[in-house]
N, C-alpha and C. Protein backbone atom coordinates (compact mmCIF):
# COMPACT_ATOMS: atom_id res chain seq x y z
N UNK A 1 -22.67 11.57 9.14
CA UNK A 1 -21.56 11.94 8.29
C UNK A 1 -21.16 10.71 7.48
N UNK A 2 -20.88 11.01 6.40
CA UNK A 2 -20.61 9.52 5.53
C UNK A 2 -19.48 9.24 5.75
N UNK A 3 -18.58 8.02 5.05
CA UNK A 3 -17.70 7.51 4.86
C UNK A 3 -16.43 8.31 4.94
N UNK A 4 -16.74 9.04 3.39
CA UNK A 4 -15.74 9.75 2.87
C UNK A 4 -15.67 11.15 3.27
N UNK A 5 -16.35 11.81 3.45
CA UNK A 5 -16.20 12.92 4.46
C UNK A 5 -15.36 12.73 5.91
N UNK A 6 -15.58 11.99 6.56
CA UNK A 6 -14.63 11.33 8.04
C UNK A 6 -13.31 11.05 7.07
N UNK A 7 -13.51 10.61 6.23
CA UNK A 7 -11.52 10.57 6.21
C UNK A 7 -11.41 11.73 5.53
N UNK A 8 -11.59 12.76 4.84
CA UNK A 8 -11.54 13.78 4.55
C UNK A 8 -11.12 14.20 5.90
N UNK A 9 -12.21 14.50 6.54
CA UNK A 9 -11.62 15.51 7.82
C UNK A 9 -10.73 14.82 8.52
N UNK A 10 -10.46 13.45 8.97
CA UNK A 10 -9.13 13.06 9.11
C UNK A 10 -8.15 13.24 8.99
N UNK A 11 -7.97 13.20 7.76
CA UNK A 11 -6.84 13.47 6.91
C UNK A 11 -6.28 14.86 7.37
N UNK A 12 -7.52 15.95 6.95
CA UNK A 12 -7.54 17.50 7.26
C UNK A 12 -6.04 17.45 8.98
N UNK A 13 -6.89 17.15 9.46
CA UNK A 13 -6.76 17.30 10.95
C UNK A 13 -5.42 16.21 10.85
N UNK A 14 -4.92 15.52 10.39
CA UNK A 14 -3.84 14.43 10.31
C UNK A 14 -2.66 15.74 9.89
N UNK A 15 -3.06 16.19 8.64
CA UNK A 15 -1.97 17.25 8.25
C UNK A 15 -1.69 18.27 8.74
N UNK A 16 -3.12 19.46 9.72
CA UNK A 16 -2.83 20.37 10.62
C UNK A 16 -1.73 19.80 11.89
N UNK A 17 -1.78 18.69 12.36
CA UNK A 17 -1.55 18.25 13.70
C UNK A 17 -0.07 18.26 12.92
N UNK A 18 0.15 16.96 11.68
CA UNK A 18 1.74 17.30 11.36
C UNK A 18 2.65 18.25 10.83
N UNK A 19 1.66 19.29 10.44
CA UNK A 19 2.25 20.98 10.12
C UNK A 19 2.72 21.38 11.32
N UNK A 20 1.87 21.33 12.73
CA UNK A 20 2.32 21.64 13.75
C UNK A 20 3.61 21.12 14.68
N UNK A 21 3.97 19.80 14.33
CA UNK A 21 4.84 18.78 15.12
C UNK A 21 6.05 19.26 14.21
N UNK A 22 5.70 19.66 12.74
CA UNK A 22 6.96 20.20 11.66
C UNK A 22 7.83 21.14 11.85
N UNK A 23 6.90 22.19 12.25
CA UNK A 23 7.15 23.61 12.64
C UNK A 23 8.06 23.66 14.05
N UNK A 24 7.58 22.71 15.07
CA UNK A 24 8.13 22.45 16.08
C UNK A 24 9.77 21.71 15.79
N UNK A 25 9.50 20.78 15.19
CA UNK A 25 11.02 19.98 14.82
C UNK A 25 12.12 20.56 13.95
N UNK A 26 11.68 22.06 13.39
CA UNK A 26 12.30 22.32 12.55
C UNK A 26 12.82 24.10 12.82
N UNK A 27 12.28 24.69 13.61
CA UNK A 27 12.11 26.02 14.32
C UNK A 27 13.27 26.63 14.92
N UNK A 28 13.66 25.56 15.84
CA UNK A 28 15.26 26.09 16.14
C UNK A 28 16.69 25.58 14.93
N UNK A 29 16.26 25.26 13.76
CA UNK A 29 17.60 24.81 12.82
C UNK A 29 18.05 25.82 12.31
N UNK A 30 19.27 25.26 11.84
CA UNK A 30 20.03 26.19 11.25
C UNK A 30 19.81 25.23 9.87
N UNK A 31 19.11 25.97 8.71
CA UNK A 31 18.90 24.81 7.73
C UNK A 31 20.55 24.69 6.72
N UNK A 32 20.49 23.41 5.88
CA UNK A 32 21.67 22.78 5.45
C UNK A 32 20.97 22.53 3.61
N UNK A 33 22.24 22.70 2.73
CA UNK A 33 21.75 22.22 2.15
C UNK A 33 21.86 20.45 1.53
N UNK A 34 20.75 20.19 0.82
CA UNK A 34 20.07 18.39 0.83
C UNK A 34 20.65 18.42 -0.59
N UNK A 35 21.09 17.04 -0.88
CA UNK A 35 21.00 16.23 -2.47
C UNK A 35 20.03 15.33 -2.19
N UNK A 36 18.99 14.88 -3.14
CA UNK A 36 18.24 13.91 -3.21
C UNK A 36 19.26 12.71 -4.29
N UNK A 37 19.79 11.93 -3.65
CA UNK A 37 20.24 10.89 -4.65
C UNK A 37 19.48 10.05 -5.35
N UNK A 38 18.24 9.59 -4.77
CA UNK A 38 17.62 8.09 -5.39
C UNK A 38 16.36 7.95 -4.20
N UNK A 39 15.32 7.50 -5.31
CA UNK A 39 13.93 7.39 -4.60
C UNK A 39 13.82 5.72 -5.28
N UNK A 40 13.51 4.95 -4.18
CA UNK A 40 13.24 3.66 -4.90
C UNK A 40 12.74 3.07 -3.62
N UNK A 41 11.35 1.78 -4.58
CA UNK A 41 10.19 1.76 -4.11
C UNK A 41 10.79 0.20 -3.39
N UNK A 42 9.75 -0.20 -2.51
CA UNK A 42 10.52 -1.08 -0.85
C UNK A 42 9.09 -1.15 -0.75
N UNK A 43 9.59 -2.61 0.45
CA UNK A 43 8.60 -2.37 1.66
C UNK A 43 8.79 -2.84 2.56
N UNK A 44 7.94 -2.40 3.62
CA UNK A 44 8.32 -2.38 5.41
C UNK A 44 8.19 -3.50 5.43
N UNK A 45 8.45 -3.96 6.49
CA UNK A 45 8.05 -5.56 7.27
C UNK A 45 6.37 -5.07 7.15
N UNK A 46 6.22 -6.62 7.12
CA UNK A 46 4.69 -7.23 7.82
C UNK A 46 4.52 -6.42 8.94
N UNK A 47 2.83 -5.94 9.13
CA UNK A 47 2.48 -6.09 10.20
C UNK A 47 0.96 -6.08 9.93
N UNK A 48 0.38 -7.00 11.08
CA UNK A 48 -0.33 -8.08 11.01
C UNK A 48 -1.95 -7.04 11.28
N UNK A 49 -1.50 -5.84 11.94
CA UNK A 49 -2.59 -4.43 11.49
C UNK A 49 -2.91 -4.02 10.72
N UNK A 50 -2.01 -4.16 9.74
CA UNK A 50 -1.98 -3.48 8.64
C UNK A 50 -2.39 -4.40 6.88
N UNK A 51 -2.56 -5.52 7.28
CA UNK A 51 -3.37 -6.51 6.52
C UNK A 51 -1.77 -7.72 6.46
N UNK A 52 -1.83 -8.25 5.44
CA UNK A 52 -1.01 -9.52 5.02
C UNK A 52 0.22 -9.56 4.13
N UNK A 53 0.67 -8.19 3.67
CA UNK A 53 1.97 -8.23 2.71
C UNK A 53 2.69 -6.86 3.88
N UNK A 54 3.41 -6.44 3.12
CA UNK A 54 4.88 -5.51 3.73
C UNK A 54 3.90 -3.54 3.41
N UNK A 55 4.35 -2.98 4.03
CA UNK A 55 4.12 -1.69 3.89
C UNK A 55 4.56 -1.10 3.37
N UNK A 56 4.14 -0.60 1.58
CA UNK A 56 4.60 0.62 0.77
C UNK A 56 5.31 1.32 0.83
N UNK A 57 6.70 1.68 0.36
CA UNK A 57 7.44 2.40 0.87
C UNK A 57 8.47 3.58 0.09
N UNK A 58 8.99 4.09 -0.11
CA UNK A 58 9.69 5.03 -0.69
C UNK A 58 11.34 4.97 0.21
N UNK A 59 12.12 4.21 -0.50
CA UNK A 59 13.44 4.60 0.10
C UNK A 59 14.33 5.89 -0.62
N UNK A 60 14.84 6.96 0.33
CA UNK A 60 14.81 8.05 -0.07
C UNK A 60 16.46 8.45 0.60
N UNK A 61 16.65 7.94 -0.56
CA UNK A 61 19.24 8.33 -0.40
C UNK A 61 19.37 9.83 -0.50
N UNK A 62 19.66 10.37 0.35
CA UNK A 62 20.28 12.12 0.34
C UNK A 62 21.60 12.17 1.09
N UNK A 63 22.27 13.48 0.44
CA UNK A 63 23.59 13.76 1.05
C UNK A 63 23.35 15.23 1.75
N UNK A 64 23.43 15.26 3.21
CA UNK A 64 23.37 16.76 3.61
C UNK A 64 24.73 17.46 3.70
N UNK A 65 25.05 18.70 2.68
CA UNK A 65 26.00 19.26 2.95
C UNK A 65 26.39 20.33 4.44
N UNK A 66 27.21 20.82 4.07
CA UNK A 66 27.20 22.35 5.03
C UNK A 66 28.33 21.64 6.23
N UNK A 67 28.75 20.55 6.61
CA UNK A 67 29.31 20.32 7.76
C UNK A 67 28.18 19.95 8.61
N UNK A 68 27.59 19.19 8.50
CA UNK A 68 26.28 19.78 9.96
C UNK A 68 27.17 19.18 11.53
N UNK A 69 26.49 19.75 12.50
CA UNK A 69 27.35 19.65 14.03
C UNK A 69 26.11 19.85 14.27
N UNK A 70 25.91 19.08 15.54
CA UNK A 70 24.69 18.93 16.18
C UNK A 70 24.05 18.03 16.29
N UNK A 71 22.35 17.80 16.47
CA UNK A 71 21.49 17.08 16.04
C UNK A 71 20.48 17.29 14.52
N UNK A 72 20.93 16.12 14.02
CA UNK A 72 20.36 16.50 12.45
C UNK A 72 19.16 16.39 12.45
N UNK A 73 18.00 17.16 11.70
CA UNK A 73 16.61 16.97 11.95
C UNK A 73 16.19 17.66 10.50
N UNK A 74 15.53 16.33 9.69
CA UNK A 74 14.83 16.36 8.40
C UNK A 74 13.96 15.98 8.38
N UNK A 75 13.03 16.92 7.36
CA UNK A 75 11.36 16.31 6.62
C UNK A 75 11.81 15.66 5.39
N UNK A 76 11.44 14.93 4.97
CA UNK A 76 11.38 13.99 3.94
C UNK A 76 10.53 13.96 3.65
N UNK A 77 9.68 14.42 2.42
CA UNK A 77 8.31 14.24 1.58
C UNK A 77 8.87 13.73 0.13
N UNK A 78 7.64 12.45 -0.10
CA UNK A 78 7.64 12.00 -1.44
C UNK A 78 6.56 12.16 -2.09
N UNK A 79 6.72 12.63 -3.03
CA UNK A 79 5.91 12.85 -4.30
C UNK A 79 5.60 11.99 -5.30
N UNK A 80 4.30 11.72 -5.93
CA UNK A 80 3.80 11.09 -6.77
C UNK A 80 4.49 11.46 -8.15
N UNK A 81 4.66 10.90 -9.60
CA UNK A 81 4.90 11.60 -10.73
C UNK A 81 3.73 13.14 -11.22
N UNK A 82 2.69 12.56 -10.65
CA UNK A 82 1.91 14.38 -10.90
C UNK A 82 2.11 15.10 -9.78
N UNK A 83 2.95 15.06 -9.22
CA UNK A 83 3.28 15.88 -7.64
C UNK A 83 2.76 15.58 -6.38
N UNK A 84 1.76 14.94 -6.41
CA UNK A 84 1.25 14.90 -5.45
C UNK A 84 1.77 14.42 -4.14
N UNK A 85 1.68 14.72 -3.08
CA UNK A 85 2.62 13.81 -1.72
C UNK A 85 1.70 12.97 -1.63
N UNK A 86 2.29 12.10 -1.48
CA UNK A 86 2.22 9.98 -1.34
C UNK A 86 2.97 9.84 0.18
N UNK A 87 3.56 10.54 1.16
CA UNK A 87 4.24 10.04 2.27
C UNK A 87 5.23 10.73 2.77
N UNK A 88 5.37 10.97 3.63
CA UNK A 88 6.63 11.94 4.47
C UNK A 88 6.76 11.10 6.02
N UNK A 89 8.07 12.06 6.38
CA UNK A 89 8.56 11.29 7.67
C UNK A 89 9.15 12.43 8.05
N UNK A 90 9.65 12.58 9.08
CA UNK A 90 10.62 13.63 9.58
C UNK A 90 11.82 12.44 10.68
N UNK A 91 12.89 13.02 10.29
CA UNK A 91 13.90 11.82 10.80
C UNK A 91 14.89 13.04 11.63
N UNK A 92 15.41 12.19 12.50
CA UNK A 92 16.28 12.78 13.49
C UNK A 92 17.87 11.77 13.66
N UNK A 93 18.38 12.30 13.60
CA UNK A 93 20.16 11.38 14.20
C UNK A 93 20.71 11.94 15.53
N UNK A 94 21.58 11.02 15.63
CA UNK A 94 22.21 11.91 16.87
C UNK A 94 23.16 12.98 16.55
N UNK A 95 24.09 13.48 17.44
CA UNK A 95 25.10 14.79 17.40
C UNK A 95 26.05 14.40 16.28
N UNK A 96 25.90 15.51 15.14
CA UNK A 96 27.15 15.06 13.67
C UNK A 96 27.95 16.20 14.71
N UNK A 97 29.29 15.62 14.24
CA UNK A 97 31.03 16.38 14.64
C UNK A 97 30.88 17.13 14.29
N UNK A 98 30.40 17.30 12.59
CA UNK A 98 30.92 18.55 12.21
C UNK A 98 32.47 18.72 11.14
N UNK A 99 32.69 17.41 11.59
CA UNK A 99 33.89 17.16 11.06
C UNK A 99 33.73 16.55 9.21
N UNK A 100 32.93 16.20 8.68
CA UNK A 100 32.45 15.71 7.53
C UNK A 100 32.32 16.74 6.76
N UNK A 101 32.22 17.16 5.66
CA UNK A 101 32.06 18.20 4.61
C UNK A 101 30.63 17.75 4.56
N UNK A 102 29.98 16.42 4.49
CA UNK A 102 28.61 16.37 4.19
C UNK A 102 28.31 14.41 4.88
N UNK A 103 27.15 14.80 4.81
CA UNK A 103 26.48 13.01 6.19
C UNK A 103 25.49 12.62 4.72
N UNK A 104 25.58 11.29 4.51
CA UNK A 104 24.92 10.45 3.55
C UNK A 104 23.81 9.72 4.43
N UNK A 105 22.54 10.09 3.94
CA UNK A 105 21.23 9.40 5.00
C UNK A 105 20.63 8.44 4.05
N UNK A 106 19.65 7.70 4.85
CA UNK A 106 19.02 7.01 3.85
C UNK A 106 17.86 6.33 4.56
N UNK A 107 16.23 6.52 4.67
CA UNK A 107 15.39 6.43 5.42
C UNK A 107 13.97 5.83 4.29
N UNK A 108 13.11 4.76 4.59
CA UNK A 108 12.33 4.57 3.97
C UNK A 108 11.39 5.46 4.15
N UNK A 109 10.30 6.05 3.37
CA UNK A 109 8.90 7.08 4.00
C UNK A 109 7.46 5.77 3.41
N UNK A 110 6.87 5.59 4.00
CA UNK A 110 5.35 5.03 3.90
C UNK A 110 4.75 5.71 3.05
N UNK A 111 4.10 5.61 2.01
CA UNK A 111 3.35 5.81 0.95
C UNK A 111 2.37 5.57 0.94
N UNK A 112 1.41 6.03 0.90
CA UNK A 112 -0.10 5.82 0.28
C UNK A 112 -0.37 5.41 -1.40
N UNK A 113 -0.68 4.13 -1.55
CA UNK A 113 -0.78 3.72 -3.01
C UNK A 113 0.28 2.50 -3.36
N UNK A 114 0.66 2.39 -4.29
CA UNK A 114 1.78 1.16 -5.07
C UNK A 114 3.33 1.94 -4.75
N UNK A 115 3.66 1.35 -4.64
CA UNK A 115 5.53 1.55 -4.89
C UNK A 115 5.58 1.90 -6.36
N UNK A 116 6.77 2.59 -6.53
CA UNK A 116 7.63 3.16 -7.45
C UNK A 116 8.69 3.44 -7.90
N UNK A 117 9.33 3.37 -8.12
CA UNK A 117 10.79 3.55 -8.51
C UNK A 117 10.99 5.04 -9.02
N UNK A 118 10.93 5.92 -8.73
CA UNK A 118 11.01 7.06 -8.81
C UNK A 118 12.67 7.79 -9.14
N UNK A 119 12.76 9.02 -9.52
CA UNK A 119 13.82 9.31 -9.76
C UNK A 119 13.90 10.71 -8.20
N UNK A 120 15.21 11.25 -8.26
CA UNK A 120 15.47 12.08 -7.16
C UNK A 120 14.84 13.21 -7.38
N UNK A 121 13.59 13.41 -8.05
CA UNK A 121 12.69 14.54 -8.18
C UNK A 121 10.94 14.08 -7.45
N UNK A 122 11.58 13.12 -6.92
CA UNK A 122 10.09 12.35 -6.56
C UNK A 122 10.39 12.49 -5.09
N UNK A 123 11.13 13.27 -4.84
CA UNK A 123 11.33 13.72 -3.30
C UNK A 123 11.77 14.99 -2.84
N UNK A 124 11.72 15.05 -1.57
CA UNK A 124 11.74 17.16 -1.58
C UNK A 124 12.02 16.57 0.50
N UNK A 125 13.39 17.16 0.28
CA UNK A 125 13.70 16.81 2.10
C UNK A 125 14.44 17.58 2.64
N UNK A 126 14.48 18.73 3.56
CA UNK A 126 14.94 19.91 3.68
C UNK A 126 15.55 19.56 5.25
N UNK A 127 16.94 19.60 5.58
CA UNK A 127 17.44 19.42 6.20
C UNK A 127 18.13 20.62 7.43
N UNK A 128 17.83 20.22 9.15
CA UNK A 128 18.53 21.28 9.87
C UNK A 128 19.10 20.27 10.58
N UNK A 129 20.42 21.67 11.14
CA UNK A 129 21.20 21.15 12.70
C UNK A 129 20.27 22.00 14.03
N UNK A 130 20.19 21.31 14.71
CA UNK A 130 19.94 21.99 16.08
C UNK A 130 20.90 21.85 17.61
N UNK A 131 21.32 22.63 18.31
CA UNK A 131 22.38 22.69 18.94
C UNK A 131 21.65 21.18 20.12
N UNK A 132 22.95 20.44 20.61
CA UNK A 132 22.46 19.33 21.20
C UNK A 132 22.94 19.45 22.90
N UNK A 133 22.37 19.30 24.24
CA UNK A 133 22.52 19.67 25.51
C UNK A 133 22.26 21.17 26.18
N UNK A 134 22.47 20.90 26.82
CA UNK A 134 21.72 22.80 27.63
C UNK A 134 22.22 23.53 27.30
N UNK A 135 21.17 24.01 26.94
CA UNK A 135 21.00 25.49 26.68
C UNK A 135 21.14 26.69 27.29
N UNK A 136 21.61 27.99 27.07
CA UNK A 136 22.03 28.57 28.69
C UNK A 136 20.70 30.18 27.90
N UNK A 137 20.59 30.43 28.96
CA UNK A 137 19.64 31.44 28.83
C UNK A 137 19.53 32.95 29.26
């Protein structure tokens, strides 16, 4: 098998496995609605795996409305200027009150390619609450 075929099916199998972990993290929400404020391009710390400069990044400012109560649990996908996804994350917080009209987040996502400075259309992050401690059945 060549080169580029193995990361092909990599990849394949990289995105089935995180469709599946998505579906899971996102299944019991009650979804909320997201503002995308601001996509602007960063990078991670060093690490010394990953070659000799900082890791590509997409910092990605949203406001979730609705009150959320619970545990907050978002996908965060960033998009290239021709659409394409360049990087996602799925982020979790602890129990919101409830008491807020809306929670201001703000999470870098890893990118594949150069940084960018992007505008709040260069991201797509769909936000739930999920109830937090036992569950009664």
């Amino acid at each position: 098998m060549d080169k580029h075929r193995w990361k092909r099916g990599f990849r394949f199998s990289a995105l089935v496995i995180g469709g599946s972990l998505l579906a899971m993290a996102l299944s019991a929400c009650d979804f909320l609605p997201v503002t995308v404020n601001s996509v602007i391009g960063t990078y991670e710390p060093y690490n010394p795996m990953f070659g000799n400069e900082g890791i590509p990044a997409e910092e990605v400012d949203f406001t979730v409305g609705g009150s959320p109560s619970g545990e907050l649990v978002c996908l965060v996908v960033v998009l290239n200027d021709s659409g394409q996804r360049v990087g996602s994350t799925i982020m979790t917080t602890g129990p919101q009150s409830g008491d807020a009209a809306s929670v201001n987040e703000s999470i870098p996502v890893d990118i594949t390619g150069n940084i960018f400075d992007g505008s709040a259309a260069n991201a797509v992050v769909h936000c739930g609450t999920r109830a937090v401690g036992p569950t009664r059945v």
